[in-house]
N, C-alpha and C. Protein backbone atom coordinates (compact mmCIF):
# COMPACT_ATOMS: atom_id res chain seq x y z
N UNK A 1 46.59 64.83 116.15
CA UNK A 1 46.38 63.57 115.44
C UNK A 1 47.29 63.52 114.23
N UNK A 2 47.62 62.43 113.72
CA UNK A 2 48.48 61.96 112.95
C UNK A 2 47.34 62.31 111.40
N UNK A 3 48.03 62.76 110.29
CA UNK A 3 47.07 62.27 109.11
C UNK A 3 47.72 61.63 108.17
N UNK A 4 46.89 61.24 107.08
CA UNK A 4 47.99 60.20 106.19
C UNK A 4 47.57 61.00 105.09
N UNK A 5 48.36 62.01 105.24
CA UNK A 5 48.60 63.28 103.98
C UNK A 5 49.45 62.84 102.91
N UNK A 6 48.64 63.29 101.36
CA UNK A 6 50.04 63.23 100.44
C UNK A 6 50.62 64.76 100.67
N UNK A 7 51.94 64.85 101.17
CA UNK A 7 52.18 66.15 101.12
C UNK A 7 52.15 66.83 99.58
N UNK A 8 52.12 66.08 98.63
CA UNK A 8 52.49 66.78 97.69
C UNK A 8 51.37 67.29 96.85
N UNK A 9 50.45 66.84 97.42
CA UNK A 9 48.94 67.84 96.63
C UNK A 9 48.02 67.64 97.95
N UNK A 10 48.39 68.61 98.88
CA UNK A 10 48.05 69.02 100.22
C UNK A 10 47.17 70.46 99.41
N UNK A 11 46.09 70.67 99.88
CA UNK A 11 45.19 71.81 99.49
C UNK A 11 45.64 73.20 99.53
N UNK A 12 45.34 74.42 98.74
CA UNK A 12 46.15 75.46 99.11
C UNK A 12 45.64 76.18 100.16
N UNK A 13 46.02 77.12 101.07
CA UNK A 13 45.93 77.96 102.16
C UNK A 13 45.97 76.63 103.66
N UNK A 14 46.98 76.21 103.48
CA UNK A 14 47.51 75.80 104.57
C UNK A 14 48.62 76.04 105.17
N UNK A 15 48.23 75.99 106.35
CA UNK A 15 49.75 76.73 107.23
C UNK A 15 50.28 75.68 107.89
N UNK A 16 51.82 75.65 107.40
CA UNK A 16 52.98 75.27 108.13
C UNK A 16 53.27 75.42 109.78
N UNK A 17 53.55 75.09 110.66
CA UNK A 17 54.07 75.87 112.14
C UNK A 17 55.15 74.78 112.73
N UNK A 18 55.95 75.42 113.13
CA UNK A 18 56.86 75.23 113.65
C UNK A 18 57.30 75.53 114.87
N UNK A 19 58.31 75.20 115.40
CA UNK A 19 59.05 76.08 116.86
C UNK A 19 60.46 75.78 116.69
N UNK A 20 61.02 76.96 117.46
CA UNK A 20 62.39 76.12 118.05
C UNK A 20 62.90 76.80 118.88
N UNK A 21 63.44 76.10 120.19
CA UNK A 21 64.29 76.57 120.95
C UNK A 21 63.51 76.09 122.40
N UNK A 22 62.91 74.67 122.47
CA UNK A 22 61.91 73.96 123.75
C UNK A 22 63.69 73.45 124.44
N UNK A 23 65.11 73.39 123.62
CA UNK A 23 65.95 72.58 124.64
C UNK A 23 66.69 73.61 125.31
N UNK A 24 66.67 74.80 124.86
CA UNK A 24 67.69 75.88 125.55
C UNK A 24 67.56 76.25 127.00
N UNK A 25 68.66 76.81 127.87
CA UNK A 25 68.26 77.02 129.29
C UNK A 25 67.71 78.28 128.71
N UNK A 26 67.93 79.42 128.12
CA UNK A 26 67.70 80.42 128.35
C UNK A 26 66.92 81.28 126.94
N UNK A 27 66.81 82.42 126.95
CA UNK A 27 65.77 82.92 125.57
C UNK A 27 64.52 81.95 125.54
N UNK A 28 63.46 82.83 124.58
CA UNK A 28 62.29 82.35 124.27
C UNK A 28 62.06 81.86 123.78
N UNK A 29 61.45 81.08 123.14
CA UNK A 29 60.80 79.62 122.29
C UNK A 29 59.92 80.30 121.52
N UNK A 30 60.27 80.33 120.21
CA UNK A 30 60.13 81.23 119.12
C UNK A 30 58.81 80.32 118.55
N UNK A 31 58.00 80.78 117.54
CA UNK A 31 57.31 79.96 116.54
C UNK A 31 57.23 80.89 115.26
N UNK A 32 56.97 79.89 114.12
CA UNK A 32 56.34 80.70 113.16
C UNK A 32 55.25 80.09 112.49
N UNK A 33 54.01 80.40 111.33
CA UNK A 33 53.01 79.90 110.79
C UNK A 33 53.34 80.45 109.61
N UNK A 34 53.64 79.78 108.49
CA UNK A 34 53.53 80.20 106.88
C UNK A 34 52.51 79.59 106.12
N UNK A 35 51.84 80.12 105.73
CA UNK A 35 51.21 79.82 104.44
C UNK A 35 51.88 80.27 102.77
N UNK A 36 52.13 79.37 102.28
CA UNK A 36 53.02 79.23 101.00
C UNK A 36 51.95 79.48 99.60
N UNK A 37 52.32 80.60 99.08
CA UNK A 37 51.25 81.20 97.48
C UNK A 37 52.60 79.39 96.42
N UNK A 38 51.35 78.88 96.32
CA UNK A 38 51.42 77.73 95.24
C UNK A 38 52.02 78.41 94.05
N UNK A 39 51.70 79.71 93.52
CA UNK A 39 52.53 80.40 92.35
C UNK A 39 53.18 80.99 92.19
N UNK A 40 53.95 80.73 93.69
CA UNK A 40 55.69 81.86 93.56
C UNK A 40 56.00 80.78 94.65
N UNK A 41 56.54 79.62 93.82
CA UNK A 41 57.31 78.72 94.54
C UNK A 41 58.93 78.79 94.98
N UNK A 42 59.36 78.26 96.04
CA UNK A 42 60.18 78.24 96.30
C UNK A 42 61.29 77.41 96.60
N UNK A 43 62.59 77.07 96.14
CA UNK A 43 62.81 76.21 96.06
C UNK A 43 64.36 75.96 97.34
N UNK A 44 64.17 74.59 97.23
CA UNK A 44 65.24 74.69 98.80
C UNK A 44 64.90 74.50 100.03
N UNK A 45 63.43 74.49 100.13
CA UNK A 45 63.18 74.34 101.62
C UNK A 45 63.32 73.06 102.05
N UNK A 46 63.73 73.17 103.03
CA UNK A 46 63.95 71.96 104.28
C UNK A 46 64.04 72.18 105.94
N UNK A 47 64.19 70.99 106.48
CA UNK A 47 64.27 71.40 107.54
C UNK A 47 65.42 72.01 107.69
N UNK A 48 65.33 73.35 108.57
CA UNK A 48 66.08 74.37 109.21
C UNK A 48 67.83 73.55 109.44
N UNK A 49 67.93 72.80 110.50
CA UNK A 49 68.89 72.18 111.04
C UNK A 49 69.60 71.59 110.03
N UNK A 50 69.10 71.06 108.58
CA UNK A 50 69.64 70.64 107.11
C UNK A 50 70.09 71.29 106.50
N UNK A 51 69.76 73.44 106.75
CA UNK A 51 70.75 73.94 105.86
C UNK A 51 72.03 74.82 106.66
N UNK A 52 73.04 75.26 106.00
CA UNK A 52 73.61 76.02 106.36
C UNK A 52 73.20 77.62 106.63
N UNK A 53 74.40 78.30 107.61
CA UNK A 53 72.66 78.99 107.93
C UNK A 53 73.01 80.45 106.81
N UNK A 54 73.78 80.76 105.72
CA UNK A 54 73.72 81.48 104.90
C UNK A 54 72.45 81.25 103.91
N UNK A 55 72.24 80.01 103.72
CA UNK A 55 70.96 79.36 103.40
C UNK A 55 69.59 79.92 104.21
N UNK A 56 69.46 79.40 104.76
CA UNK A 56 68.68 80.06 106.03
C UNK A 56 68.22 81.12 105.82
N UNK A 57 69.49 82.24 105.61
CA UNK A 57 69.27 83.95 105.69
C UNK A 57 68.61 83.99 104.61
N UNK A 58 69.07 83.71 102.99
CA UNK A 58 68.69 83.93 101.86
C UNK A 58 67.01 83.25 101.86
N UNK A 59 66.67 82.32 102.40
CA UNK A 59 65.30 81.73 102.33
C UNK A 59 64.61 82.56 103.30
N UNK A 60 64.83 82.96 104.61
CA UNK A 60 64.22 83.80 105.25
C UNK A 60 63.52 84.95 104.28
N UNK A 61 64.35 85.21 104.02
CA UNK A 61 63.98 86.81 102.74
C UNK A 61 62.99 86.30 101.66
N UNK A 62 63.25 85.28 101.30
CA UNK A 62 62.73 84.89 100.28
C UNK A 62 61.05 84.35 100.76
N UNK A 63 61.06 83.54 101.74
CA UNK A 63 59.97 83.42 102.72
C UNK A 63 58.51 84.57 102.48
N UNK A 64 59.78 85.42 103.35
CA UNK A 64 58.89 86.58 103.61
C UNK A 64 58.14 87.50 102.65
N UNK A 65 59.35 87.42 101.38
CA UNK A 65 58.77 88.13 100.27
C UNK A 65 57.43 87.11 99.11
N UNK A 66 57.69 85.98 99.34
CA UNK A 66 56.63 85.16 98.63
C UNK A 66 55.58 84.66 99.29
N UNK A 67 55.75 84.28 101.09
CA UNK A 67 54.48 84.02 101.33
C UNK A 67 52.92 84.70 101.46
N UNK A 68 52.59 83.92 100.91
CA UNK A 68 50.98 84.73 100.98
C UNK A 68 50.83 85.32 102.74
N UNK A 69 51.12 84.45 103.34
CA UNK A 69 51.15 85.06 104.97
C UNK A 69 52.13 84.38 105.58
N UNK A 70 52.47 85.16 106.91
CA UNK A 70 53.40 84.30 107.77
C UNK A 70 53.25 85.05 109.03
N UNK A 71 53.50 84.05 109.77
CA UNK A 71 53.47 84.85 111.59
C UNK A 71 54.48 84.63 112.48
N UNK A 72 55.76 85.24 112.94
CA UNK A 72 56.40 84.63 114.10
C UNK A 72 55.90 85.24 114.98
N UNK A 73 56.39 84.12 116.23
CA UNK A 73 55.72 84.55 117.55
C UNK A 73 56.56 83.77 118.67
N UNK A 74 55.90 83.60 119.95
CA UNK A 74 56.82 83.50 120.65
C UNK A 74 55.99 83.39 121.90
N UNK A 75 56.98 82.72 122.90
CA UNK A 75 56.63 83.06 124.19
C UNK A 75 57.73 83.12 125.13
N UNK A 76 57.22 83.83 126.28
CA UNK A 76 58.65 84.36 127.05
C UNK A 76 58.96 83.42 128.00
N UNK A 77 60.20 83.94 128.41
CA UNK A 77 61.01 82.97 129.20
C UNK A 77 60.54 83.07 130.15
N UNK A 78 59.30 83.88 130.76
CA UNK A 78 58.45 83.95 132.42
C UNK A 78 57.27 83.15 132.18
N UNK A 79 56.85 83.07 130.98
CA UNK A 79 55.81 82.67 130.11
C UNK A 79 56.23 80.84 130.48
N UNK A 80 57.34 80.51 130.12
CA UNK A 80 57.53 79.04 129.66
C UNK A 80 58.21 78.44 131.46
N UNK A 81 58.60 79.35 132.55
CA UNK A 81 59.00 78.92 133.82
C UNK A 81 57.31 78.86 134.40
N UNK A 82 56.64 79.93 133.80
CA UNK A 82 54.80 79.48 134.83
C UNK A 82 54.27 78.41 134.10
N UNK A 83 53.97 78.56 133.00
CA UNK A 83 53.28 77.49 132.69
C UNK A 83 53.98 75.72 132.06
N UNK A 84 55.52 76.13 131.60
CA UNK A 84 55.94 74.62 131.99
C UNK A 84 56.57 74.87 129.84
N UNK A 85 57.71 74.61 129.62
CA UNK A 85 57.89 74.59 128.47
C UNK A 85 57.15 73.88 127.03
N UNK A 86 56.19 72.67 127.57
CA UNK A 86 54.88 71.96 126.46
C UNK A 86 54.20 72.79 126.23
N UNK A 87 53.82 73.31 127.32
CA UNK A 87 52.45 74.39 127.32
C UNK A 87 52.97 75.74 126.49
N UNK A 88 53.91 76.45 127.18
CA UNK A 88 54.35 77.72 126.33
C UNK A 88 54.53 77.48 125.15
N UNK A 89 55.21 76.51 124.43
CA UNK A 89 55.18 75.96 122.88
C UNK A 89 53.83 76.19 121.85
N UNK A 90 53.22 75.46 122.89
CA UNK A 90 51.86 75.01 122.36
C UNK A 90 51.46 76.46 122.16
N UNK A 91 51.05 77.57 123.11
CA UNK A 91 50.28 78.69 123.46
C UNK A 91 51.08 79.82 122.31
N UNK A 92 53.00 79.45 122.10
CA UNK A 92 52.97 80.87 120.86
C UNK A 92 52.44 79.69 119.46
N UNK A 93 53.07 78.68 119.48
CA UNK A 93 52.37 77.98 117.89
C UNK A 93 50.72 78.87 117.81
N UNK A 94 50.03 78.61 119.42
CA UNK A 94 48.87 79.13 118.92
C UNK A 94 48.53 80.78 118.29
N UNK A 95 49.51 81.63 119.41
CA UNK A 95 50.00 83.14 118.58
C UNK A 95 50.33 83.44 117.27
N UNK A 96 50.91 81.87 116.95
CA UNK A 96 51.27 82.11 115.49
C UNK A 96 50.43 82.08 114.55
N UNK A 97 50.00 81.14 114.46
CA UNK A 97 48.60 80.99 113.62
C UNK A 97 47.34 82.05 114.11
N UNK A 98 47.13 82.82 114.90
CA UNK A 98 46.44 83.27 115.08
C UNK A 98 46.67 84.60 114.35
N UNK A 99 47.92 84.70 114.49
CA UNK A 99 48.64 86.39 114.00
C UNK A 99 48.60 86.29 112.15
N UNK A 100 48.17 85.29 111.98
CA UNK A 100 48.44 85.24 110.02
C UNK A 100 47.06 85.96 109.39
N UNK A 101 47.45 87.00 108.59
CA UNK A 101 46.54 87.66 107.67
C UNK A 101 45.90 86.84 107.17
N UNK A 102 45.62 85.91 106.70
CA UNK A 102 45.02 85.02 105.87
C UNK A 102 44.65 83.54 106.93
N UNK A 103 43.19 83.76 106.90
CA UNK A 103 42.86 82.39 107.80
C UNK A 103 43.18 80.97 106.86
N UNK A 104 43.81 79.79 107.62
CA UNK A 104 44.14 78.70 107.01
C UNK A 104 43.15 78.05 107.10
N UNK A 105 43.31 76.76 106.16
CA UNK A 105 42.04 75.92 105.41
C UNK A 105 42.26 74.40 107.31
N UNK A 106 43.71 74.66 107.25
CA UNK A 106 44.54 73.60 108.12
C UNK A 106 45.87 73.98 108.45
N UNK A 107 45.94 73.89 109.52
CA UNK A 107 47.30 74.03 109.86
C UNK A 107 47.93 72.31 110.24
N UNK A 108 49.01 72.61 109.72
CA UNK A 108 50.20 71.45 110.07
C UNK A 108 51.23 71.77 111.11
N UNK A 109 50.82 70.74 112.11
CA UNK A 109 51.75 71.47 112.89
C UNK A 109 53.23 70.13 113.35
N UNK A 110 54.50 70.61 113.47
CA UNK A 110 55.70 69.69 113.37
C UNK A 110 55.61 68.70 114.65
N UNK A 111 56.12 68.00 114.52
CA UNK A 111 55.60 67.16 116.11
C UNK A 111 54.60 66.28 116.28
N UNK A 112 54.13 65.92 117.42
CA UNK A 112 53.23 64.54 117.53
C UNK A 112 51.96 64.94 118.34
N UNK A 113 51.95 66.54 118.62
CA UNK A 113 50.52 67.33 119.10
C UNK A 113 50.59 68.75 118.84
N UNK A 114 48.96 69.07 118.67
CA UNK A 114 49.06 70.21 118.45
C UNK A 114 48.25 71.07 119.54
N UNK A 115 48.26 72.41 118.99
CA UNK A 115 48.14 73.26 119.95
C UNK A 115 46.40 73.62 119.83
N UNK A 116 45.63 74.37 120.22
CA UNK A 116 44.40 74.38 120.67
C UNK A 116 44.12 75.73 119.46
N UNK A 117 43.55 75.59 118.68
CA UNK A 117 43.30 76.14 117.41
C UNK A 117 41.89 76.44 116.72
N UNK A 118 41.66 77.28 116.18
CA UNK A 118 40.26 77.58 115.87
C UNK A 118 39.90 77.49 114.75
N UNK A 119 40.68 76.99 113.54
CA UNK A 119 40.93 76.19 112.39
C UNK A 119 41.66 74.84 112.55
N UNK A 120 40.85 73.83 111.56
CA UNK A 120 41.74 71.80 111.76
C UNK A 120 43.20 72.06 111.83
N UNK A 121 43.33 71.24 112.55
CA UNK A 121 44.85 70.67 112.67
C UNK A 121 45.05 69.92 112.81
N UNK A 122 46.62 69.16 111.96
CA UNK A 122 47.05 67.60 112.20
C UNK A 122 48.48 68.01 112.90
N UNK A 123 49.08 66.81 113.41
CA UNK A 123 50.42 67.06 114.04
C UNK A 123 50.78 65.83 112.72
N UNK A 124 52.06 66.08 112.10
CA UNK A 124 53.07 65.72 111.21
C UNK A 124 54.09 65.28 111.89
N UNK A 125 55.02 64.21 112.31
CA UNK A 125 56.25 63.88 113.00
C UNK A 125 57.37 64.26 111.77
N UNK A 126 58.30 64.82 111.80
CA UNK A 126 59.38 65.59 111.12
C UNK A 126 59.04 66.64 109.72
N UNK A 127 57.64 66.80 110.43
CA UNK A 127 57.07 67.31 109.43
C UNK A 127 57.87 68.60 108.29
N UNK A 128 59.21 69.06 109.39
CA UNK A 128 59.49 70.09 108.73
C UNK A 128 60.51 69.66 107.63
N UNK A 129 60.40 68.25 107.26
CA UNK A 129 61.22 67.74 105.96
C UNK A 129 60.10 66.64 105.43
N UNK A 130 59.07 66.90 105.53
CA UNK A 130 58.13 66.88 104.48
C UNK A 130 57.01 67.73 104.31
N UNK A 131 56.67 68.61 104.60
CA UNK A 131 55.89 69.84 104.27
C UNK A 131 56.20 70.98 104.19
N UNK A 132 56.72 71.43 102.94
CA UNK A 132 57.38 72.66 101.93
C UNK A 132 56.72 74.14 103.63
N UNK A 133 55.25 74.10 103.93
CA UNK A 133 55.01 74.97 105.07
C UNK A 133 55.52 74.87 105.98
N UNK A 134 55.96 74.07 106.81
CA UNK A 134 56.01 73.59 107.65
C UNK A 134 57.98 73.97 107.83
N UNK A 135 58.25 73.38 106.55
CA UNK A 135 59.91 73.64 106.65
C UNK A 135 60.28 75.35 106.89
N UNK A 136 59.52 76.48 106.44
CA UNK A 136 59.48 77.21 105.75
C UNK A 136 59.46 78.30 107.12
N UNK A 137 58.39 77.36 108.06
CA UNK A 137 58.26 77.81 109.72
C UNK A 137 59.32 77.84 110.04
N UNK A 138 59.73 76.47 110.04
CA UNK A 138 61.25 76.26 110.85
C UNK A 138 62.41 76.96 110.41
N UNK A 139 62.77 77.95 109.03
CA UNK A 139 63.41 78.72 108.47
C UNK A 139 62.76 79.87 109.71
N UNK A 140 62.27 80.58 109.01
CA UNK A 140 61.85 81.71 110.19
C UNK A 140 61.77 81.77 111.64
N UNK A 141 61.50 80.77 111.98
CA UNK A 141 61.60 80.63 113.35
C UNK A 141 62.89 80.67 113.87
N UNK A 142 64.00 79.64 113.15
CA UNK A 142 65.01 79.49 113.67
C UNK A 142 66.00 80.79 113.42
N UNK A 143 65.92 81.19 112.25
CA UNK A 143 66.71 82.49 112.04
C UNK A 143 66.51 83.85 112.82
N UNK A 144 64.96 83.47 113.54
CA UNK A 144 64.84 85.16 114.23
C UNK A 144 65.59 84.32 115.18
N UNK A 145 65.22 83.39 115.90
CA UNK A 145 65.32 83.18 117.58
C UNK A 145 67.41 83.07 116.96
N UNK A 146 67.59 83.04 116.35
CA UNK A 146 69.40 82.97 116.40
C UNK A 146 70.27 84.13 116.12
N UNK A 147 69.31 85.03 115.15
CA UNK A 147 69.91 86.20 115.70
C UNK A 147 69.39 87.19 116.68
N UNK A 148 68.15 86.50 117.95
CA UNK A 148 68.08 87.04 119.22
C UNK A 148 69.27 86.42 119.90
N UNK A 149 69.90 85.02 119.66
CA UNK A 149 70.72 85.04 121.12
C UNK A 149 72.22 85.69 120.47
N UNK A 150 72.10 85.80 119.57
CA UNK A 150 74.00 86.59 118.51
C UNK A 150 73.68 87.71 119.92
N UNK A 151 72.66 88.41 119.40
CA UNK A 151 72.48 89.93 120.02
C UNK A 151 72.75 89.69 121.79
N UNK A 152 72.23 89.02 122.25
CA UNK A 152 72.68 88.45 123.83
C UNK A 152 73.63 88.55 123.63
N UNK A 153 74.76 88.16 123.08
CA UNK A 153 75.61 87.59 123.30
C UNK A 153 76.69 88.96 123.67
N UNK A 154 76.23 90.14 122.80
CA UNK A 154 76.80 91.09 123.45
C UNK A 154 76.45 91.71 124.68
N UNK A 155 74.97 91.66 124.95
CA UNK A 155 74.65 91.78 126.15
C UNK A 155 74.86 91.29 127.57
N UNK A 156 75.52 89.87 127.16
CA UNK A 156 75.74 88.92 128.46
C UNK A 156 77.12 88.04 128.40
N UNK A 157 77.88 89.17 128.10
CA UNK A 157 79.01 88.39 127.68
C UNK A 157 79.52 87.03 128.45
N UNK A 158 80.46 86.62 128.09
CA UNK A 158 81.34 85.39 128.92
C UNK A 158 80.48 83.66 128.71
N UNK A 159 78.98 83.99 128.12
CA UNK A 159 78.43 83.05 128.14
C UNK A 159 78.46 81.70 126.86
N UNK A 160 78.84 82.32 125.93
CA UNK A 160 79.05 81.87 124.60
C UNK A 160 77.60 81.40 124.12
N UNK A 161 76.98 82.26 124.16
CA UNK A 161 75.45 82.52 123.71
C UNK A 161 75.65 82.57 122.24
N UNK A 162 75.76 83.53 121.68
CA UNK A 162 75.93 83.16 120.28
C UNK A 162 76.37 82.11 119.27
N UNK A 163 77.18 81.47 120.09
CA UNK A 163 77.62 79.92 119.51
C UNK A 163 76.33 79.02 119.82
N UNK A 164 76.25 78.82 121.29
CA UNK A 164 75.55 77.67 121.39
C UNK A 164 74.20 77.97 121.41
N UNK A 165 73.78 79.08 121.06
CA UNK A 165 72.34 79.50 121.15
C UNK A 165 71.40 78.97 122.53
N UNK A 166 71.78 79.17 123.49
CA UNK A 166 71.59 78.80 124.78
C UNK A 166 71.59 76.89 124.82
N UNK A 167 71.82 76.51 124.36
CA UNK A 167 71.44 74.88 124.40
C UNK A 167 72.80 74.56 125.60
N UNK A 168 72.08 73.44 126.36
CA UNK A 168 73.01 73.20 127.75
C UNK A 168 74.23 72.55 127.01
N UNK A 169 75.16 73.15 126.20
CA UNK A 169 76.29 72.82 125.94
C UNK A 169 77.42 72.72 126.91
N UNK A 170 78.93 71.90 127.32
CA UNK A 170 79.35 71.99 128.33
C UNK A 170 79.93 73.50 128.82
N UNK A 171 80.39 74.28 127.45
CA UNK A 171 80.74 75.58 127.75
C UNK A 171 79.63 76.46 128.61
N UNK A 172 78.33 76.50 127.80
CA UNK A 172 77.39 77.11 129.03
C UNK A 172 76.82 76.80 130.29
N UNK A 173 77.51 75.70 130.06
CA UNK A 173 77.13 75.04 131.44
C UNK A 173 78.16 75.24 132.94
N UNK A 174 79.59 75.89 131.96
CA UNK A 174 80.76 75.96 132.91
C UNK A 174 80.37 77.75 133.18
N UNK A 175 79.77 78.13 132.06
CA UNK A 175 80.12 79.44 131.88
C UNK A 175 78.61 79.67 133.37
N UNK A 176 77.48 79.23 133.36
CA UNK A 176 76.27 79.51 134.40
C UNK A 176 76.71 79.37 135.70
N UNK A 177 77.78 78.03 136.07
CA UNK A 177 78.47 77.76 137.10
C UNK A 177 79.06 79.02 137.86
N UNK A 178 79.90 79.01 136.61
CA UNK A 178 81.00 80.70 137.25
C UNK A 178 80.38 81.50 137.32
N UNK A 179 79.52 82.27 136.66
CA UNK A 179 79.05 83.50 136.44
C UNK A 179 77.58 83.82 137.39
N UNK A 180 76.62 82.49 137.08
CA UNK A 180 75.02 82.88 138.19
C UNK A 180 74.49 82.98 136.64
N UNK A 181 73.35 82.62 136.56
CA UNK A 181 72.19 83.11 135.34
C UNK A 181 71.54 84.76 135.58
N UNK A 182 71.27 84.74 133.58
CA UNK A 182 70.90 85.82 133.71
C UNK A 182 69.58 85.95 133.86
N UNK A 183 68.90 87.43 133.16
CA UNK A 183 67.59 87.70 133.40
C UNK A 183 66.94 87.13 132.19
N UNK A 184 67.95 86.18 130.98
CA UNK A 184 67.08 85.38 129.89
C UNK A 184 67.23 83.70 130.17
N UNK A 185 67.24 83.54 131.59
CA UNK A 185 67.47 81.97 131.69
C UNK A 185 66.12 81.81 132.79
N UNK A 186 66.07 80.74 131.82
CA UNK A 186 64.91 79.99 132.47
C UNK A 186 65.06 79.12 134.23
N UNK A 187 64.48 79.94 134.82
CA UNK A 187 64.23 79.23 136.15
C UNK A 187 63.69 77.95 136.05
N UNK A 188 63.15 77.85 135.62
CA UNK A 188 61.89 76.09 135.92
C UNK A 188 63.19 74.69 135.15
N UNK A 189 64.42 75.28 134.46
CA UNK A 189 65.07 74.24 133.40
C UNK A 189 66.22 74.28 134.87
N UNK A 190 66.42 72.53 135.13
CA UNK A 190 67.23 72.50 136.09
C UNK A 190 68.87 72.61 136.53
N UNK A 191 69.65 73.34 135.38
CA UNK A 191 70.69 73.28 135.67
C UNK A 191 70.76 74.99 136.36
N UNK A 192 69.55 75.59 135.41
CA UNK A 192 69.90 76.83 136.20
C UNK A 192 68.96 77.22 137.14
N UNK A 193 68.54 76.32 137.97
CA UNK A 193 67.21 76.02 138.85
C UNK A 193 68.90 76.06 140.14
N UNK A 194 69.82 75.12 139.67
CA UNK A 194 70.50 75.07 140.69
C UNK A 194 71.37 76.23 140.95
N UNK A 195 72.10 76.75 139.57
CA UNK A 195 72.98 77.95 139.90
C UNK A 195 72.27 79.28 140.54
N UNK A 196 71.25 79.42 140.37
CA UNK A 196 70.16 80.31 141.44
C UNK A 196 70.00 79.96 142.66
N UNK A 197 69.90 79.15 143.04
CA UNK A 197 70.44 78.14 144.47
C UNK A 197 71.49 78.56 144.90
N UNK A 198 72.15 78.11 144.36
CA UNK A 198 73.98 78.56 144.71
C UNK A 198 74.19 80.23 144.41
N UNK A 199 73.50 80.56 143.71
CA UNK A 199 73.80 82.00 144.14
C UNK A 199 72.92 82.62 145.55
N UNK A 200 71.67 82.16 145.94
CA UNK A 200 71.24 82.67 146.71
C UNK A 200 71.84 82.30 148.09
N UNK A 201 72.66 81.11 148.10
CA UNK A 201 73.18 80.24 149.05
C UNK A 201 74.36 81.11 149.51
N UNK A 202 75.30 81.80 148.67
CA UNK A 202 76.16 82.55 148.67
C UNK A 202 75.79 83.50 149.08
N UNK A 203 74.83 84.68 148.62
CA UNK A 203 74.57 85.58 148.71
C UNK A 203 74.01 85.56 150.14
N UNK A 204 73.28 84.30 151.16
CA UNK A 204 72.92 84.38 152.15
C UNK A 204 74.21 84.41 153.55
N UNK A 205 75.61 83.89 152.82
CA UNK A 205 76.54 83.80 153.18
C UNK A 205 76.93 84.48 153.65
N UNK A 206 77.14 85.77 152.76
CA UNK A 206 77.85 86.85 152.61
C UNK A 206 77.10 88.18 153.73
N UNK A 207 75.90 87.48 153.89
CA UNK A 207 74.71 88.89 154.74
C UNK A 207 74.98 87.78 156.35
């Protein structure tokens, strides 16, 4: 549900949540839950995609060292092909908030629904550039899940994973063509629904 929050004297022990990474073919769909201490403020937050990501790094740290709590979490890429990428979203947001030392009064969650929770929740639409928590998710979230696909990137070379952070860019899209997907690409997302096709099509060729 929608609320008609003033963000700016929003009650204390509320958690932020976030996600990112529902458009990528491949890697997991990260989340995080922060709850923000009102007396070691921080300044700079915004949404993730607004800063540069040296920004990013320095607030990550800073995050971690001032929030009263925080949780990333996640769900896997077998996780989000069974049950359907809404659902896996929904189910780590719920990991996330579940994993925070400190139970929230409310969680805010970014987006236009939320996930199934055992403390209130509102869904916020861009919430992560108006709720200082909420932005703070999308810092953490986005910085682990980007330096998981850097690290791919040595693992799976040729793909240009580290640039495009799996998002169906045309390079990864030429690069899945040539190469076949790996063991971090999502089956159920249809471009590499087909290059698994075409590899098995081949591979039936060849026997």
């Amino acid at each position: 549900m929608q609320m008609g929050l003033d963000f700016t004297l929003v009650e204390e022990l509320v958690a932020g949540v976030d996600e990112v990474g529902r458009g990528p073919l491949c890697g997991d769909v990260v989340t995080a839950a922060v709850i923000l201490d009102p007396h070691r403020p921080i300044l700079g937050l915004n949404d993730s995609k607004k800063l540069t990501q040296a920004k990013r790094e320095a607030l990550f740290d800073e995050i971690c060292e001032k929030a009263l709590s925080f949780c990333i979490a996640r769900a896997e890429v077998a996780e989000i092909d069974r049950l359907n990428i809404l659902h896996a979203t929904m189910l780590a947001m719920q990991r996330a908030v579940e994993g925070l030392q400190v139970t929230p009064r409310l969680a805010l969650i970014d987006g236009n629904r939320c996930p199934t929770l055992s403390v209130p929740s509102a869904a916020v639409v861009q919430g992560d550039s108006k709720v200082p928590a909420i932005a703070a998710a999308s810092i953490l979230a986005k910085v682990t899940r980007d330096r998981e696909m850097s690290a791919f990137e040595a693992l799976y070379p040729g793909y240009g994973i580290g640039a495009h952070k799996g998002y169906p860019t045309p390079v990864h899209l030429e690069a899945l063509a040539r190469l076949g997907p790996t063991p971090i690409h999502r089956r159920s997302f249809a471009p590499v629904r087909v290059a698994y096709e075409r590899q098995s099509s081949t591979l039936a060729t060849l026997l």
